[in-house]
Structure formats: C-alpha cells, structure tokens
C-alpha atoms as a PDB file:
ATOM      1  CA  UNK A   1     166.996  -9.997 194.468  1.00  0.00           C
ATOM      2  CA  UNK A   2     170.311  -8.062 194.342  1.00  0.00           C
ATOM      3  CA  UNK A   3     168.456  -4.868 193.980  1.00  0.00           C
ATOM      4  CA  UNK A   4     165.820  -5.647 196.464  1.00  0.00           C
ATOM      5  CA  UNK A   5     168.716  -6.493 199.204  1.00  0.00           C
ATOM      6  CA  UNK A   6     170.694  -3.137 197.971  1.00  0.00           C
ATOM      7  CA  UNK A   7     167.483  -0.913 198.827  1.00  0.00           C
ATOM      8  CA  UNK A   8     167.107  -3.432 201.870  1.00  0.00           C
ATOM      9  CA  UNK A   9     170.674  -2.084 203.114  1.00  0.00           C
ATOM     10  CA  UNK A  10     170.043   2.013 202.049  1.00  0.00           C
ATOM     11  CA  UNK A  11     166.267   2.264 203.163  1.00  0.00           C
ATOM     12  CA  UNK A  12     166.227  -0.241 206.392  1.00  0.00           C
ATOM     13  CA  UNK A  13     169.760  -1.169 207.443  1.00  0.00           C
ATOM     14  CA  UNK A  14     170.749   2.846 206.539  1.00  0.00           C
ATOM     15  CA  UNK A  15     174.134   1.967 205.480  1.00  0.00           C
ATOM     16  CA  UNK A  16     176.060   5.119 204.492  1.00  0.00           C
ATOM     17  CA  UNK A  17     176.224   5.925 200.809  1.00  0.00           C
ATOM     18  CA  UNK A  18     180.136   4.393 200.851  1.00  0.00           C
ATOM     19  CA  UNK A  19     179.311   1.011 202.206  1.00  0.00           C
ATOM     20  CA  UNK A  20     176.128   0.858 199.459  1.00  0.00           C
ATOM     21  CA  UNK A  21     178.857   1.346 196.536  1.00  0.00           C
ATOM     22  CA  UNK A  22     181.168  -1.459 198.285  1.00  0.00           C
ATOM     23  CA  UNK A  23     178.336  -3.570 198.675  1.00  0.00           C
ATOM     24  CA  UNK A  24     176.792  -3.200 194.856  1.00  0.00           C
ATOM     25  CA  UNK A  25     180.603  -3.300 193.699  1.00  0.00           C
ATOM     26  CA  UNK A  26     181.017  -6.900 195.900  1.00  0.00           C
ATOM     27  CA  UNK A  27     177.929  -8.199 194.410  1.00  0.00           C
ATOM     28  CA  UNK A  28     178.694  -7.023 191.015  1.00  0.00           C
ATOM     29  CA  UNK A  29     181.952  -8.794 190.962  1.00  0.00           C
ATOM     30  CA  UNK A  30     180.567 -12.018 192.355  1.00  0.00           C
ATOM     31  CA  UNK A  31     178.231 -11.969 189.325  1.00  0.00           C
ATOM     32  CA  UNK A  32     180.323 -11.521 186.880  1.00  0.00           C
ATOM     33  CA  UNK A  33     182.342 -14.155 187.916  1.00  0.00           C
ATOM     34  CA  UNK A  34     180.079 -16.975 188.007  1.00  0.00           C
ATOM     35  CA  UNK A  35     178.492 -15.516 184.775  1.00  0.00           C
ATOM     36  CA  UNK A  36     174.420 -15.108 186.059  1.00  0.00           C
ATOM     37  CA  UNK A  37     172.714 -13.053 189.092  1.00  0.00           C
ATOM     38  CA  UNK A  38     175.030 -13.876 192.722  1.00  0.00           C
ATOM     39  CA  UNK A  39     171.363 -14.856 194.125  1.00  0.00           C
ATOM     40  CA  UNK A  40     171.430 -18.141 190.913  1.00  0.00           C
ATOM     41  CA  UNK A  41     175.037 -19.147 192.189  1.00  0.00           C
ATOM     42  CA  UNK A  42     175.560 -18.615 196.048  1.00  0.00           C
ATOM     43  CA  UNK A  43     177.075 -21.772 197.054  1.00  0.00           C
ATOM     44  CA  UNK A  44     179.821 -22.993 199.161  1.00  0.00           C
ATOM     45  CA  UNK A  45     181.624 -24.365 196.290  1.00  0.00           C
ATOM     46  CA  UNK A  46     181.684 -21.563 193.900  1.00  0.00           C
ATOM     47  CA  UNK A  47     182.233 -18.837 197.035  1.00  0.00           C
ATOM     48  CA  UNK A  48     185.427 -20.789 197.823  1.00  0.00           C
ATOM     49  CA  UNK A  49     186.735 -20.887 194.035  1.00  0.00           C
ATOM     50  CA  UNK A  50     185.662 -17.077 194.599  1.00  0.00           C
ATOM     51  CA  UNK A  51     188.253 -16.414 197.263  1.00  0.00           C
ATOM     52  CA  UNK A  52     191.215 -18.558 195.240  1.00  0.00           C
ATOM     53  CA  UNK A  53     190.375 -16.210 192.921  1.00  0.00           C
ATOM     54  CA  UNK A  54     190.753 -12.617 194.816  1.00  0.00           C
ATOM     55  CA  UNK A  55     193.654 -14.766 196.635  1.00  0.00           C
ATOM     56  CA  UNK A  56     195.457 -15.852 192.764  1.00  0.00           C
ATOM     57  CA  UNK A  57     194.650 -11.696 192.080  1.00  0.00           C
ATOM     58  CA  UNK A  58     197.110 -10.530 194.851  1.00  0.00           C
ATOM     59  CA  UNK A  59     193.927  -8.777 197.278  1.00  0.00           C
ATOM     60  CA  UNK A  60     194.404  -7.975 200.770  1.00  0.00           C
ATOM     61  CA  UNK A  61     193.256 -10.594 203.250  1.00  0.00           C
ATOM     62  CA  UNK A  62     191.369  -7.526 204.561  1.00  0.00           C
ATOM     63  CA  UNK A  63     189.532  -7.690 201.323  1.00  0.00           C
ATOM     64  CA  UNK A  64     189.319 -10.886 201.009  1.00  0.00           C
ATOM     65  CA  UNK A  65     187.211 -10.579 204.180  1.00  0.00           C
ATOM     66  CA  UNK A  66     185.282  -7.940 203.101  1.00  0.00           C
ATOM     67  CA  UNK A  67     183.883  -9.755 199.997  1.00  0.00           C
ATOM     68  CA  UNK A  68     182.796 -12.633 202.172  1.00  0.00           C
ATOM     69  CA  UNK A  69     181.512 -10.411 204.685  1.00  0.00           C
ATOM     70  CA  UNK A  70     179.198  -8.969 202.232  1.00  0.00           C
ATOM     71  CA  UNK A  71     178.195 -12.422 200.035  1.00  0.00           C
ATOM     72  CA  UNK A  72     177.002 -13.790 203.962  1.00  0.00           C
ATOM     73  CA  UNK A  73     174.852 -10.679 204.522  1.00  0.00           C
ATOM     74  CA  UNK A  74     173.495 -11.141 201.206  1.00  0.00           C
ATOM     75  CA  UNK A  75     172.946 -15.318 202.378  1.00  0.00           C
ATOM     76  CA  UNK A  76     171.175 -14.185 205.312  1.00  0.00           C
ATOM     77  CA  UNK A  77     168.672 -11.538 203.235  1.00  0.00           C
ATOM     78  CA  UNK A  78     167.951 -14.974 200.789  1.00  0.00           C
ATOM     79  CA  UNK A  79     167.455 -16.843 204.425  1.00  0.00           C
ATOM     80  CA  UNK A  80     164.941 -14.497 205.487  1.00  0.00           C
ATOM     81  CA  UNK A  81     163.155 -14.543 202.112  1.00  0.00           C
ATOM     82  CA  UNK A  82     163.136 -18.335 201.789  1.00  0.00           C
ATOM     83  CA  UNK A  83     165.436 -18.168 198.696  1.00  0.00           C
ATOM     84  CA  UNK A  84     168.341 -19.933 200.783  1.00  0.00           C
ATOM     85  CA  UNK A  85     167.903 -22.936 203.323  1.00  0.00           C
ATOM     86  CA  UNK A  86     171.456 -22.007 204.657  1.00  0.00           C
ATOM     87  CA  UNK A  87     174.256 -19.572 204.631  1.00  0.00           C
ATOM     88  CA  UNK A  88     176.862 -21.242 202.350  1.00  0.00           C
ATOM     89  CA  UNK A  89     179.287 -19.013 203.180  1.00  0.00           C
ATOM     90  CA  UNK A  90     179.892 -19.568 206.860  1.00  0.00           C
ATOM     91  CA  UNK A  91     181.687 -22.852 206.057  1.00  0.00           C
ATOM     92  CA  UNK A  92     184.661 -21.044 203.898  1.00  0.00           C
ATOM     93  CA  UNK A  93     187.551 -20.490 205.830  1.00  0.00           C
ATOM     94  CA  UNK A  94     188.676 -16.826 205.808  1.00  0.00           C
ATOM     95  CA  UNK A  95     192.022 -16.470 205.404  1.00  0.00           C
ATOM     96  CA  UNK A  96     194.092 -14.891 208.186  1.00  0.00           C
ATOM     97  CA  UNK A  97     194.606 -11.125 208.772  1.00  0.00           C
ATOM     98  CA  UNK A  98     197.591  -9.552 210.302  1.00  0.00           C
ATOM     99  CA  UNK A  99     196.128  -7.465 212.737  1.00  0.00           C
ATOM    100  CA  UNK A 100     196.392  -3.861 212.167  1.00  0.00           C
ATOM    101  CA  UNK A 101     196.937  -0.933 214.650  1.00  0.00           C
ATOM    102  CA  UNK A 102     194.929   2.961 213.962  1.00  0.00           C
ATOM    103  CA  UNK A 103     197.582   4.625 212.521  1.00  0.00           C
ATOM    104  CA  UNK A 104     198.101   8.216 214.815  1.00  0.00           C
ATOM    105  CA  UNK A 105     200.250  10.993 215.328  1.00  0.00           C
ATOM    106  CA  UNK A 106     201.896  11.879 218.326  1.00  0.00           C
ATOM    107  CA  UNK A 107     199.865  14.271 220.400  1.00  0.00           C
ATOM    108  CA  UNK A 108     203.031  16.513 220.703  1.00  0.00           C
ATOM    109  CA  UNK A 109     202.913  16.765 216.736  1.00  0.00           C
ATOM    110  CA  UNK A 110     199.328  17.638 216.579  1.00  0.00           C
ATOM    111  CA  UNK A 111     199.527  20.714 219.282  1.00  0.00           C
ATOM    112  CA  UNK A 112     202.472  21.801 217.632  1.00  0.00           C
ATOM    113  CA  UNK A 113     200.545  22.089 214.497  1.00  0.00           C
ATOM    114  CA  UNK A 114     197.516  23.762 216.429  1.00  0.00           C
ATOM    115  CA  UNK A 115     200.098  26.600 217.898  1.00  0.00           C
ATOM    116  CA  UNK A 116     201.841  26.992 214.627  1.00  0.00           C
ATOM    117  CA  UNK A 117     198.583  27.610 212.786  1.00  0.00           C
ATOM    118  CA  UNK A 118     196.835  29.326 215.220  1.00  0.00           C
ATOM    119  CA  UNK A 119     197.072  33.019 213.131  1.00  0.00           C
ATOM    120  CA  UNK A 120     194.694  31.040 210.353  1.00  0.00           C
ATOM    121  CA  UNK A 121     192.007  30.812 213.580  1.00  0.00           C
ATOM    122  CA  UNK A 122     192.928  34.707 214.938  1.00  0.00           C
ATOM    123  CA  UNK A 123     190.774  37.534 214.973  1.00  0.00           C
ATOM    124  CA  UNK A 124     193.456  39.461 212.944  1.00  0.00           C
ATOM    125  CA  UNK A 125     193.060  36.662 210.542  1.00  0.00           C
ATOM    126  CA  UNK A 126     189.705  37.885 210.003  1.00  0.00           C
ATOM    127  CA  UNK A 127     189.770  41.611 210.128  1.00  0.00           C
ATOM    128  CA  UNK A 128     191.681  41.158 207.278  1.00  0.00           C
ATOM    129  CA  UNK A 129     190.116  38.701 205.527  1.00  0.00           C
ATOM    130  CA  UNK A 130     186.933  41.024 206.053  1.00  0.00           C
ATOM    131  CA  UNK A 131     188.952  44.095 204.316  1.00  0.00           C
ATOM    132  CA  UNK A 132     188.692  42.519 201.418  1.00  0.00           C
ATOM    133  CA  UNK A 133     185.062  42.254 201.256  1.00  0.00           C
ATOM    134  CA  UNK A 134     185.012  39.161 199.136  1.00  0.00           C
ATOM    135  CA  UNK A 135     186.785  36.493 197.683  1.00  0.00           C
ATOM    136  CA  UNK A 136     187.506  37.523 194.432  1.00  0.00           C
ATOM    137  CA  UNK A 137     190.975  38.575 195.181  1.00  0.00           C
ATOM    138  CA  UNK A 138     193.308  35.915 195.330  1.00  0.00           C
ATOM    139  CA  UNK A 139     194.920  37.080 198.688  1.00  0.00           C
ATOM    140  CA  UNK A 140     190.953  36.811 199.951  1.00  0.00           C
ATOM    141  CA  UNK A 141     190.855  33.253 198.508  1.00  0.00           C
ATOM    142  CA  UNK A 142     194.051  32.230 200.397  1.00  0.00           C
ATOM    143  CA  UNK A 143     193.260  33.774 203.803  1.00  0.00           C
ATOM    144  CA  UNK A 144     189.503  32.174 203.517  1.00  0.00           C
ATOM    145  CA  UNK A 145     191.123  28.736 202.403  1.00  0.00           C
ATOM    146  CA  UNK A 146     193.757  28.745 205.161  1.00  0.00           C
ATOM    147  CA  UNK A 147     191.405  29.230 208.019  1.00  0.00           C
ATOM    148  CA  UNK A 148     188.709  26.600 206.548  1.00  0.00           C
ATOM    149  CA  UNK A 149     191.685  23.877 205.986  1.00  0.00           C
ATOM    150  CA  UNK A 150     192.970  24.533 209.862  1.00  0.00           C
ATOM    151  CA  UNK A 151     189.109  24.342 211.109  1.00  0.00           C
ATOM    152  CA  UNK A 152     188.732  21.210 209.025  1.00  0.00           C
ATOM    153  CA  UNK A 153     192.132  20.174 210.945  1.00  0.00           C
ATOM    154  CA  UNK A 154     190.386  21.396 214.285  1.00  0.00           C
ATOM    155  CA  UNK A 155     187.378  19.779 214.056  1.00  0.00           C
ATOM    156  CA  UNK A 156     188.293  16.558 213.290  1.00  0.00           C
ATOM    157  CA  UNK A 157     191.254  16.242 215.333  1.00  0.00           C
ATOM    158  CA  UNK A 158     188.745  18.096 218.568  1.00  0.00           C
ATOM    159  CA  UNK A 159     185.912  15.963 218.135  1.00  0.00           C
ATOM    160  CA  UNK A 160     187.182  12.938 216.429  1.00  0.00           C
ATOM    161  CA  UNK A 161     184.453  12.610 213.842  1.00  0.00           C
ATOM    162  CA  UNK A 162     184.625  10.920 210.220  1.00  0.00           C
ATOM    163  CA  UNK A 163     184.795  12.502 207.685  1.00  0.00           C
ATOM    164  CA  UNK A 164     181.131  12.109 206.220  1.00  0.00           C
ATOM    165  CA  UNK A 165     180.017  13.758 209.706  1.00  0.00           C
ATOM    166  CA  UNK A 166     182.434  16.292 209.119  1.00  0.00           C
ATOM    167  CA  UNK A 167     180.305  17.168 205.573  1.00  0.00           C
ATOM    168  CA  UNK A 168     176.980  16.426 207.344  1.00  0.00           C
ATOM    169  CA  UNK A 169     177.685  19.173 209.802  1.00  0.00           C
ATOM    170  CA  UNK A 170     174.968  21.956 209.658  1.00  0.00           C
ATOM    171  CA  UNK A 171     174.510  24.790 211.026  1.00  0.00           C
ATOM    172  CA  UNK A 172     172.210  23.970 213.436  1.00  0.00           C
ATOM    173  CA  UNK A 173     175.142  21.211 214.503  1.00  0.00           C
ATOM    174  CA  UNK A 174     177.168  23.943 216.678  1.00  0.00           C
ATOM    175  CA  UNK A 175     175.667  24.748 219.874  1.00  0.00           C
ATOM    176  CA  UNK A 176     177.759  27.386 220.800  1.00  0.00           C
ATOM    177  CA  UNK A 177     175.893  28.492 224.103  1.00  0.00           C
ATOM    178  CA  UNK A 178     176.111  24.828 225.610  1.00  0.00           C
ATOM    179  CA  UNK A 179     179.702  23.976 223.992  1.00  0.00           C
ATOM    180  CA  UNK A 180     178.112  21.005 221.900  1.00  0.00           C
ATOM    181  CA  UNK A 181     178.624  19.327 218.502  1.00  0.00           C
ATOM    182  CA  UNK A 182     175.172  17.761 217.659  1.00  0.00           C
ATOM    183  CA  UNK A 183     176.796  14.744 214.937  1.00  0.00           C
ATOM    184  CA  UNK A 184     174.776  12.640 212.939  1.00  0.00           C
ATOM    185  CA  UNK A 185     176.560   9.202 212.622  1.00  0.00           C
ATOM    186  CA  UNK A 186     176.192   6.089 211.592  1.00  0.00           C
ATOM    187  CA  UNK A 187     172.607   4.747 210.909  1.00  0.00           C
ATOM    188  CA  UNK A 188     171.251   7.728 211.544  1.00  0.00           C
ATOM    189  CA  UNK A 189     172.225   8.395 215.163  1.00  0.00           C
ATOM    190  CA  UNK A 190     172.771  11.783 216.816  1.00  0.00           C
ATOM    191  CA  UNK A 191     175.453  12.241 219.503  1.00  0.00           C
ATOM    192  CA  UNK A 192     176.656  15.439 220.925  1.00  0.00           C
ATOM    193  CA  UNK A 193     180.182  16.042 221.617  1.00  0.00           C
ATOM    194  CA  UNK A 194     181.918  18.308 223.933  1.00  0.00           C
ATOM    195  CA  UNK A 195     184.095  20.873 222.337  1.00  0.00           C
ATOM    196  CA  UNK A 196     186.779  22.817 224.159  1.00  0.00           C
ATOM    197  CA  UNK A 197     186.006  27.097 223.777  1.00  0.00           C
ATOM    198  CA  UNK A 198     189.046  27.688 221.644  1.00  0.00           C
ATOM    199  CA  UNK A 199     187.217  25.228 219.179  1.00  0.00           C
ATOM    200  CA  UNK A 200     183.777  27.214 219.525  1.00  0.00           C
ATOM    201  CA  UNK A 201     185.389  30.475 219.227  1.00  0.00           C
ATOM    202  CA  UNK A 202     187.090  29.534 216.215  1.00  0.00           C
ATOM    203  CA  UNK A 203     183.955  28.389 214.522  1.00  0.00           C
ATOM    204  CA  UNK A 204     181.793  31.044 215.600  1.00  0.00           C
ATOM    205  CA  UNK A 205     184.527  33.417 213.677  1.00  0.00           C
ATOM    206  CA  UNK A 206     184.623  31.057 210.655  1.00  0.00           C
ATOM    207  CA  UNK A 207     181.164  31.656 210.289  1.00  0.00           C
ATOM    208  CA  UNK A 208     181.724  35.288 209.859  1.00  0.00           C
ATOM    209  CA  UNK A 209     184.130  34.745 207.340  1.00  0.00           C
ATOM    210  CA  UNK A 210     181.777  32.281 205.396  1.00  0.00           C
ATOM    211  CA  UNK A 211     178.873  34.583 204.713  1.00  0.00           C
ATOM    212  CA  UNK A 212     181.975  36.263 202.024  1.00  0.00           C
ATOM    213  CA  UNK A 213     181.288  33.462 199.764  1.00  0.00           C
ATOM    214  CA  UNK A 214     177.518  34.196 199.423  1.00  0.00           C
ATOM    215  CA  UNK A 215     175.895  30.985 200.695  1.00  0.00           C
ATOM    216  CA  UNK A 216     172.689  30.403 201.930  1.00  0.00           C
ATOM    217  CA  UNK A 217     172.467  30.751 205.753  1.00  0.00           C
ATOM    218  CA  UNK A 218     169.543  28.568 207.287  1.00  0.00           C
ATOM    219  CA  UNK A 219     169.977  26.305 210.516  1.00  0.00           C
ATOM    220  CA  UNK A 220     170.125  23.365 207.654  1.00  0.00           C
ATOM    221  CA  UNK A 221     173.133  25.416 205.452  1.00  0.00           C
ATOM    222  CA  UNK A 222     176.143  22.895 205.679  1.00  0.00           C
ATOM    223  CA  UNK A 223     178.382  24.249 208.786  1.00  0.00           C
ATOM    224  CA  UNK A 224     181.960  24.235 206.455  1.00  0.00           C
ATOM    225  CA  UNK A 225     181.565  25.616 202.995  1.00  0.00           C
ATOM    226  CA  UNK A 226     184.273  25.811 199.912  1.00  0.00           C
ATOM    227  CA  UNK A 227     185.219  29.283 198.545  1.00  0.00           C
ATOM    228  CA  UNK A 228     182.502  28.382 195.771  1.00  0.00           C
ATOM    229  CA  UNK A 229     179.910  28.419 198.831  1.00  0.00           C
ATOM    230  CA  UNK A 230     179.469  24.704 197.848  1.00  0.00           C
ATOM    231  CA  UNK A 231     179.604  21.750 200.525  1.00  0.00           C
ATOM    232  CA  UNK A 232     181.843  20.092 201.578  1.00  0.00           C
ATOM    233  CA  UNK A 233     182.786  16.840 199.624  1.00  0.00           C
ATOM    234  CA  UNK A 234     185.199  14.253 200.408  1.00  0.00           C
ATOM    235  CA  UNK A 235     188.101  15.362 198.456  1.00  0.00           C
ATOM    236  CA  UNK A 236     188.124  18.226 199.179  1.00  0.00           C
ATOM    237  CA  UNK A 237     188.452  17.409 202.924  1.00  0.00           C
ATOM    238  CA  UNK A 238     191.010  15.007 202.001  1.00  0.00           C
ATOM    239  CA  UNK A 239     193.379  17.305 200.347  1.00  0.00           C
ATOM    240  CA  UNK A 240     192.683  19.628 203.146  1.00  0.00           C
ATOM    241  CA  UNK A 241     194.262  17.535 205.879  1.00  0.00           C
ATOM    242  CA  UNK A 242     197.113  15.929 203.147  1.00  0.00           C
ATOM    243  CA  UNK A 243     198.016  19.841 202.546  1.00  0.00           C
ATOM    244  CA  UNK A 244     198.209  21.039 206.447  1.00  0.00           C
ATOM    245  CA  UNK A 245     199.581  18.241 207.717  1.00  0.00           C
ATOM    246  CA  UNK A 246     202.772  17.701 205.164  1.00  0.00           C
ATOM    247  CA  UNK A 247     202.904  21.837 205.947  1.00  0.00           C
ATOM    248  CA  UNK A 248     203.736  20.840 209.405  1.00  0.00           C
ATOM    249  CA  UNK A 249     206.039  17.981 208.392  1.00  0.00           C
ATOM    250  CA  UNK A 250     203.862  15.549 210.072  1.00  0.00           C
ATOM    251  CA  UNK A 251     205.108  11.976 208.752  1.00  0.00           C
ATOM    252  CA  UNK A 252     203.018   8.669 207.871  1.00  0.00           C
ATOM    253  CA  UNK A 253     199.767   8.866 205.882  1.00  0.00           C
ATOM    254  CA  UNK A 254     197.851  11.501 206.139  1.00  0.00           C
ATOM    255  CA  UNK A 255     194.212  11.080 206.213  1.00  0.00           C
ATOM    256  CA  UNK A 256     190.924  12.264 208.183  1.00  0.00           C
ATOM    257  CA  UNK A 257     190.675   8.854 210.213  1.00  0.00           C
ATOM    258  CA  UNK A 258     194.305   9.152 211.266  1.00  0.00           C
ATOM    259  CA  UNK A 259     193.332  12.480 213.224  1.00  0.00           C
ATOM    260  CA  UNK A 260     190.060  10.338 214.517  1.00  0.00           C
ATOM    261  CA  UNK A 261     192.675   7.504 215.721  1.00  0.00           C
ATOM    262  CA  UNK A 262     195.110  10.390 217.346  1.00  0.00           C
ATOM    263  CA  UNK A 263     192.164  11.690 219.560  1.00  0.00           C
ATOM    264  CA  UNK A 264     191.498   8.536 220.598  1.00  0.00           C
ATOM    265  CA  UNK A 265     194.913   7.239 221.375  1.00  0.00           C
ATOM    266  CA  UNK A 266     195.479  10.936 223.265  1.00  0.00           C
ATOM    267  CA  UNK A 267     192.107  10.900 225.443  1.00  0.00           C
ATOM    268  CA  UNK A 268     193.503   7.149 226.263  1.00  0.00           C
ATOM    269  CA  UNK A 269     197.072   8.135 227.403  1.00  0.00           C
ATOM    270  CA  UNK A 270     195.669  11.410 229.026  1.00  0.00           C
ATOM    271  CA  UNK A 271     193.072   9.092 231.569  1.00  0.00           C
ATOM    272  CA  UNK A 272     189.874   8.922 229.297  1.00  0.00           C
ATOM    273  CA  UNK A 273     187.301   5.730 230.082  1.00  0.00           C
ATOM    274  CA  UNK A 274     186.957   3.656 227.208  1.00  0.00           C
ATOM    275  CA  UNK A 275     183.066   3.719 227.521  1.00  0.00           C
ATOM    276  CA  UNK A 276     183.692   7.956 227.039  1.00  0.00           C
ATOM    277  CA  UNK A 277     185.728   7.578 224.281  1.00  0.00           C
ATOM    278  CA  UNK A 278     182.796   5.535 222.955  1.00  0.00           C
ATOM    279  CA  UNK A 279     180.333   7.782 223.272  1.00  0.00           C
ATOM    280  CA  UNK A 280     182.509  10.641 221.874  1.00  0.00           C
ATOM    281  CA  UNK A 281     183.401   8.263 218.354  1.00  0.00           C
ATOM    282  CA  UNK A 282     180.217   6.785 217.981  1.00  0.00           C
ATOM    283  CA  UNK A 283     181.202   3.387 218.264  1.00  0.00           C
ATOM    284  CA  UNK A 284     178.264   0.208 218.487  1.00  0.00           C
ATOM    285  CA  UNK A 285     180.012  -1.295 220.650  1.00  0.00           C
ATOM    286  CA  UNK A 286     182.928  -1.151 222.854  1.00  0.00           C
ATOM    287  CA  UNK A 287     184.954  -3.898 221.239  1.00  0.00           C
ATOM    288  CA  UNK A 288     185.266  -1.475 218.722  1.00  0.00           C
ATOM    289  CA  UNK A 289     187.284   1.095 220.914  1.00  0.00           C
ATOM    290  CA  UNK A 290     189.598  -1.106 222.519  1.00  0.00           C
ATOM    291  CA  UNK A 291     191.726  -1.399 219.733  1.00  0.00           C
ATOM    292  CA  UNK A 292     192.895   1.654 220.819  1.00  0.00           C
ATOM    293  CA  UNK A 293     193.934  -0.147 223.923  1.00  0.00           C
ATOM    294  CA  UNK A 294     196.624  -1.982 221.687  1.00  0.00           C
ATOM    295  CA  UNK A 295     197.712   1.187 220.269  1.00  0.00           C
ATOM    296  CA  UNK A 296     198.668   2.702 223.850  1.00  0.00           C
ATOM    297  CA  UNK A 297     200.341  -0.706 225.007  1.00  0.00           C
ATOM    298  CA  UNK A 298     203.093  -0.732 221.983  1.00  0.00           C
ATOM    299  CA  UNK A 299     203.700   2.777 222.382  1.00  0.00           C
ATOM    300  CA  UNK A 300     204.015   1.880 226.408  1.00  0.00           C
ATOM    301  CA  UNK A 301     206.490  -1.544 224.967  1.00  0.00           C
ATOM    302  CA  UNK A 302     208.472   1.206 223.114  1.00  0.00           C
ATOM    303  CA  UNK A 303     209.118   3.660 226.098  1.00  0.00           C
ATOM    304  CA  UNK A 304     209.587   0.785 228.371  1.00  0.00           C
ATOM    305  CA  UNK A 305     212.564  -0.451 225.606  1.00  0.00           C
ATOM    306  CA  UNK A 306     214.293   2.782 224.793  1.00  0.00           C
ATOM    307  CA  UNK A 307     214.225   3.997 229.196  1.00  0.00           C
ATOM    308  CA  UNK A 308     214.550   0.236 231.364  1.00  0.00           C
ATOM    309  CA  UNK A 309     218.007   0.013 232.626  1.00  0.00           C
ATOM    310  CA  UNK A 310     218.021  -4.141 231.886  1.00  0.00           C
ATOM    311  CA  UNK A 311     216.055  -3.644 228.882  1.00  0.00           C
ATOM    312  CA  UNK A 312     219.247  -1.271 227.478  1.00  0.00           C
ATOM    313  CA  UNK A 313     221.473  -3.598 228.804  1.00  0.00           C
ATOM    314  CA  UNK A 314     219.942  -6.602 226.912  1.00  0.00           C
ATOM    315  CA  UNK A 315     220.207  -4.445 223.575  1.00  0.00           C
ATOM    316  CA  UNK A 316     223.711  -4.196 224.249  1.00  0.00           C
ATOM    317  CA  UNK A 317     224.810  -7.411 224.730  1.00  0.00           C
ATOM    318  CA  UNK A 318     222.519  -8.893 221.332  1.00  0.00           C
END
C-alpha cells in the first residue's frame, strides 16, 4: 500500500518531486521502526512511541510535525481504501512549535545589491561577453557566469518564485511584449506575474548571451542555462544566491526562499493587498500569506522601540 499511496501523491495529488522524497523517506523510517510495512502497524500506540522516539533523537518540533503530518495523510489514503476504520494519528498530541518568522533582507540591502551589480545586467556587459565568441576562455566563462548568477538574483528577488519554478522556467515562460512571467507552480498551476522592464530587458539580453553555450533554442528550452548549456538544478541555484549575496555582505542565511520572503515583506511595507501578494507567490490560500503580516509588525515593534520618546525613556531607566 505504501507504493500505491506514493504514486497516489506523484500521479493524483501532483506533489513536487521534493515532497515525494520526504514523504517515501517518512514512511520508510516509520517502517523500519516498527520492523514490517507502516500500513501492518499504524496505530495510535506505536505512532506515539514513534514521536518519543524522534523527540529522545533531538528532531525539531517542526519535524516532529512533519512526520505526523505525513503518517495521517497516509491514515486517510487506508480510510478511503477500507484498510483503516480511523485515523489513529489525530489523537497524538503534537508537540508545540515556536513559531517562526520568513527570514528577509532589508529592502535597502537588496537594491543596493541590484545597483552594485547592475554592470553584470549592462549592454557593455554583453558586447564584451559577445567578443569573445564563446565560452571557452575563462574571462568568457566569468562574464557569462556573473550575469546568469545576478539574473538568478533578479528573478527571484522580482517575481518571488521558488526555486523549482525558477528551473521550470522555459522559454516560452517570458512574455516580453506583455511584461509577463507565465510560472508553473505548485500542483501544476500556471500564474503569470508582472515583471518590471529593467527585469525584461535584462532577460531578453541574457538570452543573447545564452545561445554562446550552444543549447537548444525551442519555446520548451529551459529559460536559465549553466555554461555547460545544461539546466538549471538546485545547487547550482543555491550556490548562485550564497555567492552574490555574501559578495554584497548581505548577513543571515542566504537562500532562494529568503529573497521570496524579502519580496513579500517589501510589497507589504510598500502598500501591496495581501490577496495580490497571493496571487503573485502562488499561495492556496491566504492564511498562508499573512505570516508575512507578522514579519512587518516586529519590524514596525522595532522602529517604534529604537524612535518613541517614552519608549527611550523606559530603556533608560531599566
């Protein structure tokens, strides 16, 4: 049953390839520790001896959850096949979560990286990137690398997308007449987001700068290529960001999501609806975007802190 629920989640539910491999990994573990197929042993009692277990191992409560997130899914996939009478899992308590804020940068940090790097994006970037004719000079390999790593800055700091819709960008994504970013999320849904003209522009020359590497150019051809004229592929895009934004001495971790967060946060403080901002992330639902809300409101508690005349007055008398 383990496999049948696993293609269950891939072919019907159309979880992304990321959440299959936590999934089969959950499962895996279960089974292994109660010694036969999870589907044999999924009971209340052994699911709680489960979480002492991950508890007695040092994981996260965030994990913690996780793992029981996925062993109820599973319950409800036996429910629906008349394996399981009941979800045995609802009853466990979950242990409790500190609640975590989107890490961000400060939007002042992120256009100051944007103007600093904004040579990698130029037209004189490319004329000479062109003189070389192709990328088997090193020089070539540098200039082509530094304007793909600031695009792969760009675009997800512009648009706000993950990182896997970063990779799954085609060409046929960029719409430059109309300004658009057609994105293929999460369970298969499209969304187009607006992108500013610098952005555009600074595609539309990337491209010129990609057909050095020698890679096939249909409206399917990924939209971001390596130096190879491979795809994209998730550490790559990782070191990209890690790389650019230690260059510009940008502090805290350093990851694609944090630049998703930092739009978010900015489009926030700058006015944005929450329901926009929802459309432009992809979110299900808009529960899911308020927690940018809290993000804005300690940053607000921090200002109000450092600049009330009382509040300075009640640091100085503690």
């Amino acid at each position: 049953m383990t496999q049948e629920y696993l293609k269950y989640i891939a072919d019907i539910k159309r979880y992304s390839p990321r959440t299959q491999e936590i999934y089969r990994d959950v499962l895996q573990r279960y089974a292994d520790f109660v010694g036969m197929p999870a589907e044999d042993a999924l009971t209340t009692q052994l699911v709680r001896s489960y979480e002492a277990r991950m508890m007695a191992d040092g994981m996260s409560p965030a994990t913690v959850h996780q793992h029981l997130s996925v062993l109820s899914g599973f319950a409800r996939f036996l429910m629906n096949r008349g394996v399981l009478e009941a979800n045995p899992v609802r009853v466990v308590r979950k242990p409790k979560a500190a609640k975590r804020l989107p890490v961000h940068y400060r939007q002042e940090e992120m256009e100051s990286y944007m103007e600093e790097s904004q040579w990698q994006a130029s037209a004189e970037n490319l004329d000479l990137l062109l003189s070389y004719g192709s990328l088997k000079d090193a020089a070539a390999k540098d200039l082509y690398e530094q304007r793909l790593r600031r695009l792969i800055i760009g675009l997800l700091y512009g648009t706000g997308v993950r990182r896997a819709e970063l990779i799954g960008l085609t060409r046929q994504s960029f719409d430059p007449s109309r300004g658009i970013l057609h994105v293929l999320g999460k369970g298969d849904k499209m969304r187009d987001i607006p992108i500013i003209s610098s952005l555009c522009e600074e595609i539309s020359l990337y491209l010129k700068a990609a057909k050095m590497v020698g890679a096939e150019i249909t409206p399917s051809s990924p939209l971001l290529v390596t130096p190879k004229g491979a795809k994209l592929y998730p550490e790559y895009v990782d070191r990209a960001v890690k790389a650019e934004l230690e260059k510009a001495g940008i502090q805290g971790r350093k990851s694609p999501h944090a630049l998703r967060h930092t739009l978010a946060t900015s489009l926030l403080e700058d006015g944005a609806d929450l329901t926009s901002i929802k459309e432009v992330l992809g979110h299900a639902s808009l529960a899911a975007t308020q927690v940018y809300t809290h993000a804005t409101v300690e940053r607000l508690k921090t200002v109000y802190v450092n600049a009330h005349p009382r509040a300075k007055n009640s640091n100085n008398h503690d």
